[in-house]
N, C-alpha and C. Protein backbone atom coordinates (compact mmCIF):
# COMPACT_ATOMS: atom_id res chain seq x y z
N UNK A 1 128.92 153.19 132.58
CA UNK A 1 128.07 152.13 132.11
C UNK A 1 128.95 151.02 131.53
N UNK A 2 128.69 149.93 131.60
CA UNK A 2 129.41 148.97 131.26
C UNK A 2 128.36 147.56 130.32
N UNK A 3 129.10 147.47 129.41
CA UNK A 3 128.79 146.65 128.43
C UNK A 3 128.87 144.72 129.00
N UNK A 4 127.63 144.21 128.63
CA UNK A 4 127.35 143.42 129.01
C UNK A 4 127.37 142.28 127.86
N UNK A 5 128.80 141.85 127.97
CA UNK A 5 129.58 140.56 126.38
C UNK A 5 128.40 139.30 126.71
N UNK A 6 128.35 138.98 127.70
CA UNK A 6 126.99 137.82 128.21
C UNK A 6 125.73 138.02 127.80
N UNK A 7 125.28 139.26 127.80
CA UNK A 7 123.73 139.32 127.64
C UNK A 7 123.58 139.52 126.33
N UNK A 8 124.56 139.99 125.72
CA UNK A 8 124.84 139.89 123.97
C UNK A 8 125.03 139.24 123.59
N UNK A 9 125.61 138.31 124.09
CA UNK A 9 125.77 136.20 123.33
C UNK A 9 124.64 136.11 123.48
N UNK A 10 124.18 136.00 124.73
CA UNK A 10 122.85 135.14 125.03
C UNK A 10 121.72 135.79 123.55
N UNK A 11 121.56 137.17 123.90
CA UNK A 11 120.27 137.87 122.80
C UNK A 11 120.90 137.16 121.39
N UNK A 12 121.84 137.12 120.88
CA UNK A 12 123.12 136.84 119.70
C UNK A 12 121.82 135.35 119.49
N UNK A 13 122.57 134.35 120.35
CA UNK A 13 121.68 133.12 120.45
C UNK A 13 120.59 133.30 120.07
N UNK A 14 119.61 134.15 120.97
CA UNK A 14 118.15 133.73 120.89
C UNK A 14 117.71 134.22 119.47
N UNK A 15 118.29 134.82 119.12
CA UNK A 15 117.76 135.75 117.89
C UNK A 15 118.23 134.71 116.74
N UNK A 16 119.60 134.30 116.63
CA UNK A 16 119.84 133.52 115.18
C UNK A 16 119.11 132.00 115.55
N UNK A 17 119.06 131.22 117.01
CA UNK A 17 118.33 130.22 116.78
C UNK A 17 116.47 130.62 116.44
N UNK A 18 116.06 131.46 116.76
CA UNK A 18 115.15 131.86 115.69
C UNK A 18 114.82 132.13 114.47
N UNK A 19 116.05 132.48 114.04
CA UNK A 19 115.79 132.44 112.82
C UNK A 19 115.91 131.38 111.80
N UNK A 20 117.04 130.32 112.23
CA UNK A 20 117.40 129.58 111.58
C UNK A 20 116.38 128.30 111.94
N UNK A 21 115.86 128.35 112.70
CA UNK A 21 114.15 127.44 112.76
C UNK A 21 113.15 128.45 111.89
N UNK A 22 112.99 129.38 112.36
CA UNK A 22 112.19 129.58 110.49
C UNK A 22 112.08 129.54 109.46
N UNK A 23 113.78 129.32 109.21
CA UNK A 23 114.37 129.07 107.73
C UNK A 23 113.87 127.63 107.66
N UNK A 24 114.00 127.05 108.76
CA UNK A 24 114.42 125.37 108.91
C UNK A 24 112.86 124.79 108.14
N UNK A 25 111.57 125.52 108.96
CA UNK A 25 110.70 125.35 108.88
C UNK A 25 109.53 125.61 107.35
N UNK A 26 110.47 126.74 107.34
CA UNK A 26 109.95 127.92 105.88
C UNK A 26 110.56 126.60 104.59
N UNK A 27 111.63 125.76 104.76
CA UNK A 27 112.53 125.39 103.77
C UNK A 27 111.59 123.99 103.99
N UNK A 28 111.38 123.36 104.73
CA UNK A 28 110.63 122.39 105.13
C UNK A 28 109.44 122.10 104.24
N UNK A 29 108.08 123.18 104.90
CA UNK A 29 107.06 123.42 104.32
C UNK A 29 107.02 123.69 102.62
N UNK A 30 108.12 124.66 102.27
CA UNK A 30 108.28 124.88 100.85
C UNK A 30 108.41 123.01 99.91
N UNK A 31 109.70 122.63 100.20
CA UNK A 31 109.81 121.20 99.74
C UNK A 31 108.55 120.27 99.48
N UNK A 32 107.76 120.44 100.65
CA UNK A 32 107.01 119.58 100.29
C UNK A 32 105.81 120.17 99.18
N UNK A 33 105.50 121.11 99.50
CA UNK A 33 104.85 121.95 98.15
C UNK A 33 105.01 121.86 96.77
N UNK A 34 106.71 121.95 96.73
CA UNK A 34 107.18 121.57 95.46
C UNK A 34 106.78 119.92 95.29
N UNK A 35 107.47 119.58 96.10
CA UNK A 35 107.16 117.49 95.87
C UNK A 35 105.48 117.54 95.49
N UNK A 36 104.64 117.95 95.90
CA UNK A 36 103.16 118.09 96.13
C UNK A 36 103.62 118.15 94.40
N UNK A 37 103.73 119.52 94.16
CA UNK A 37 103.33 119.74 92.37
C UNK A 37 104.02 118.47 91.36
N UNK A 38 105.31 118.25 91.93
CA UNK A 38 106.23 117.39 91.02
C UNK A 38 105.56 116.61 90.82
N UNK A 39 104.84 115.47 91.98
CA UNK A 39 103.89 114.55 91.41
C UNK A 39 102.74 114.51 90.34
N UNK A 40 102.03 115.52 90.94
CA UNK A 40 101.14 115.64 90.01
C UNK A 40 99.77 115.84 90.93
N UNK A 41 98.87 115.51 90.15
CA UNK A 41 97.68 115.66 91.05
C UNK A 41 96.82 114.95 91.73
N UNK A 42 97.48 113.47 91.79
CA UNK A 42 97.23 112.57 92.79
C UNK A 42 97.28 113.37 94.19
N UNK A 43 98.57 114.37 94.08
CA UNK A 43 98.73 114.55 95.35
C UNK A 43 98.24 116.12 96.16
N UNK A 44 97.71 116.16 97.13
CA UNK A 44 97.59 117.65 97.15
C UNK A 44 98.58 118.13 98.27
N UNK A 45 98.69 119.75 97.88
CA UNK A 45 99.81 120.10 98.43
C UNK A 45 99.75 120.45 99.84
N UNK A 46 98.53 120.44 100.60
CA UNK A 46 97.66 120.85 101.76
C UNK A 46 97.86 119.48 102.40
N UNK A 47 97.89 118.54 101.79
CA UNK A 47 97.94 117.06 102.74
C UNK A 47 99.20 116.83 103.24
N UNK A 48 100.27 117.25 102.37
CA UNK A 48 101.86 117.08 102.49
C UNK A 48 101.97 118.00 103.56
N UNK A 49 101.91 119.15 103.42
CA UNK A 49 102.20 120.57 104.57
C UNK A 49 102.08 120.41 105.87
N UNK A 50 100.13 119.73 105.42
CA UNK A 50 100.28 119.64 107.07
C UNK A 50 100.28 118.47 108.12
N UNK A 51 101.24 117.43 107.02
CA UNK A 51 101.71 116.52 107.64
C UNK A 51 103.08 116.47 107.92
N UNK A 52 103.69 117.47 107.68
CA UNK A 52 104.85 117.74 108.72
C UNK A 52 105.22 118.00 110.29
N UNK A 53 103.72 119.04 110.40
CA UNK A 53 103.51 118.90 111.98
C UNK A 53 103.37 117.47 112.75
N UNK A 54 102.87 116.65 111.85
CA UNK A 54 102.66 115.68 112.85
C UNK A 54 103.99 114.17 112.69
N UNK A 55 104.63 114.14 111.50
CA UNK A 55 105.63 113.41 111.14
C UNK A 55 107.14 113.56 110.46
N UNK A 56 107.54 113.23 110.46
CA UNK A 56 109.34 113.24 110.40
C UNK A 56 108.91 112.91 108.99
N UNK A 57 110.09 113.77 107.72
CA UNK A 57 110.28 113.69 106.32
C UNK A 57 110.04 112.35 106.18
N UNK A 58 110.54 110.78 106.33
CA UNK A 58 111.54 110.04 106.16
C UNK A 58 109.91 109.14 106.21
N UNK A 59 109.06 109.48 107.39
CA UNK A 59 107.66 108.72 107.33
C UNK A 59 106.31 109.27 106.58
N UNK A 60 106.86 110.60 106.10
CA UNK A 60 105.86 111.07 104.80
C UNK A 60 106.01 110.57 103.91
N UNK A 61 107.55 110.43 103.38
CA UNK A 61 108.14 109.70 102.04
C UNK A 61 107.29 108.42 102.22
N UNK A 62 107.72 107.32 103.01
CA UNK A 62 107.04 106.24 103.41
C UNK A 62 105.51 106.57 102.96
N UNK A 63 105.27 107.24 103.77
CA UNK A 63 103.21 106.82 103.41
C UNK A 63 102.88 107.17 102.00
N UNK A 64 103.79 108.17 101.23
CA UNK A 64 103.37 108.51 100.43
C UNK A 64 103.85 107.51 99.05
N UNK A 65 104.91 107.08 99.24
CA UNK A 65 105.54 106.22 98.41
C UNK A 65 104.51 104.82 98.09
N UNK A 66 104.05 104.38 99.64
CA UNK A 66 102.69 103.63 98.96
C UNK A 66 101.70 103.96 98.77
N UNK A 67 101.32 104.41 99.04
CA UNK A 67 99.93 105.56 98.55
C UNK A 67 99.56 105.60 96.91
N UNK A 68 101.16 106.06 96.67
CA UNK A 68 101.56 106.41 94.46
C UNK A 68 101.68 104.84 93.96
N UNK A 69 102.00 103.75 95.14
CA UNK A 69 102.65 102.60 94.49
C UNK A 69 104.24 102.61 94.04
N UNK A 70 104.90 104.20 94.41
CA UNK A 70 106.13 104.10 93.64
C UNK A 70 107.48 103.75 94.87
N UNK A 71 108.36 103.63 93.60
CA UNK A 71 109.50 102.94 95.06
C UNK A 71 109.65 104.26 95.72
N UNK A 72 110.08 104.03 97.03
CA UNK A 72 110.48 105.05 97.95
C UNK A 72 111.60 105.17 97.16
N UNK A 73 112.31 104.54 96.95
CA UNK A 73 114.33 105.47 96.57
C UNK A 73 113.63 106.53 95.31
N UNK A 74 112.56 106.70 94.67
CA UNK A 74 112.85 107.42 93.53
C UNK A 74 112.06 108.62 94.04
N UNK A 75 110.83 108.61 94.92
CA UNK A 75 110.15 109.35 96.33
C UNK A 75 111.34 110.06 96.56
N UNK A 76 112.28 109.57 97.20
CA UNK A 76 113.29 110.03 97.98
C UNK A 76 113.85 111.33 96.76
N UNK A 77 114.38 110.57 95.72
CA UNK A 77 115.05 111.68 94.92
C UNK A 77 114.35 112.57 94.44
N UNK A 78 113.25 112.81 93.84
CA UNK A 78 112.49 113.55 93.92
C UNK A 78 112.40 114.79 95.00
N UNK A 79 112.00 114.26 96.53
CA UNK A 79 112.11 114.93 97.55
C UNK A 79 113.31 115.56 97.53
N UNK A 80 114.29 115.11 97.68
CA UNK A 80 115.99 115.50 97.17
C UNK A 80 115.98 117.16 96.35
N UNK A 81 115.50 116.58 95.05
CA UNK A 81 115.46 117.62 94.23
C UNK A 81 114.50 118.71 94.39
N UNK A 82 113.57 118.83 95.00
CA UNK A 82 112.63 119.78 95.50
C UNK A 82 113.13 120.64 96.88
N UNK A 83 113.87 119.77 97.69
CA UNK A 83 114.49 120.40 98.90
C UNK A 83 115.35 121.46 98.52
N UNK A 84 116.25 121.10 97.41
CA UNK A 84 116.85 121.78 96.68
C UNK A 84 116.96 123.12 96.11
N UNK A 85 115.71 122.81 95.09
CA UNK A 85 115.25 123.76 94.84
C UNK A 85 114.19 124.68 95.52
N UNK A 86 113.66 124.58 96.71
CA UNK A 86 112.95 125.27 97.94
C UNK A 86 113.99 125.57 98.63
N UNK A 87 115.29 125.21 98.64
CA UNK A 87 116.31 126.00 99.57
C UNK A 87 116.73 127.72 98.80
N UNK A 88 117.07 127.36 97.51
CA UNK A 88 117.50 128.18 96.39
C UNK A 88 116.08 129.47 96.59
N UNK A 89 115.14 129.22 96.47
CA UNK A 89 113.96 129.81 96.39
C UNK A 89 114.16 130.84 97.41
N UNK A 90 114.20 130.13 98.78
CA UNK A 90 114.74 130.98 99.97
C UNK A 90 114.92 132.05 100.51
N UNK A 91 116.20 131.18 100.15
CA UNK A 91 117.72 132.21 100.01
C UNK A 91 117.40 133.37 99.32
N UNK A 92 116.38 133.00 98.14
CA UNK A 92 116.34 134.78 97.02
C UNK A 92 115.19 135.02 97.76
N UNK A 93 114.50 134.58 97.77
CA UNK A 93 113.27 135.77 99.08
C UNK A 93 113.59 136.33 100.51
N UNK A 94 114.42 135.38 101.17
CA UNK A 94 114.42 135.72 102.76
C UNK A 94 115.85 136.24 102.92
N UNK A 95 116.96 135.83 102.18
CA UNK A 95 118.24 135.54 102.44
C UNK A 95 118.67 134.22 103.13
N UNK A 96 120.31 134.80 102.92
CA UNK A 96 121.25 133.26 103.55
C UNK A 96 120.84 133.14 104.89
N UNK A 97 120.41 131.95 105.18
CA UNK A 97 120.30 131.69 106.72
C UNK A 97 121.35 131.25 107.90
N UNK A 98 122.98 131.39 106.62
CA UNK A 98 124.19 131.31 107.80
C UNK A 98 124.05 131.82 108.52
N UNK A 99 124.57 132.26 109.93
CA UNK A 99 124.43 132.76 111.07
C UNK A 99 125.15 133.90 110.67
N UNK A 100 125.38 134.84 111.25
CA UNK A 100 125.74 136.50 111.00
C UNK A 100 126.64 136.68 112.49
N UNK A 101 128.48 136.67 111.77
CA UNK A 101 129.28 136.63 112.72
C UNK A 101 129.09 138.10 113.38
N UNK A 102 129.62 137.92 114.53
CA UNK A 102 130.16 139.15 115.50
C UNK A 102 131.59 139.85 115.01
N UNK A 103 131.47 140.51 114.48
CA UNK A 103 132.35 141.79 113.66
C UNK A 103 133.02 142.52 115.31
């Protein structure tokens, strides 16, 4: 029987780019949850979530920045600091989402 180094990269691949889009996604969704609370209760956290499916970070900040009236750069840091801390969060529930070398 002979060992197949190809079909083990390939599975290797399919398996960590799965995972690291769930992280991607899991870390995503979390952020904005947090940003949701940081504001306050202008904002709800159900409107942010599931406007990720349909828009890029960078045009949520945007709508939402006028929405509050507040500048986007301070939007931004905010978002910053919540990404942050939803990465940290993570990491202690799911683990590190580095890729897992071949030993």
């Amino acid at each position: 029987m002979v060992w197949d180094l190809r079909g083990a990269m390939l599975k290797k691949q399919e398996v960590e780019t799965a995972r690291l889009q769930d992280f991607a996604f899991r870390h995503r969704a979390r952020t904005m949850r947090l940003l949701a609370a940081a504001i306050g209760p202008d904002v709800a956290a159900e409107d942010l979530v599931g406007e990720i499916a349909l828009r890029p970070d960078e045009a949520i900040l945007d709508r939402l920045a006028a929405r509050l009236g507040m500048p986007l750069r301070q939007v931004a840091a905010l978002h910053a600091q919540c990404a942050v801390a939803a990465r940290a969060q993570l990491i202690a529930e799911i683990g590190d989402p580095t890729p897992h070398r071949l030993a």
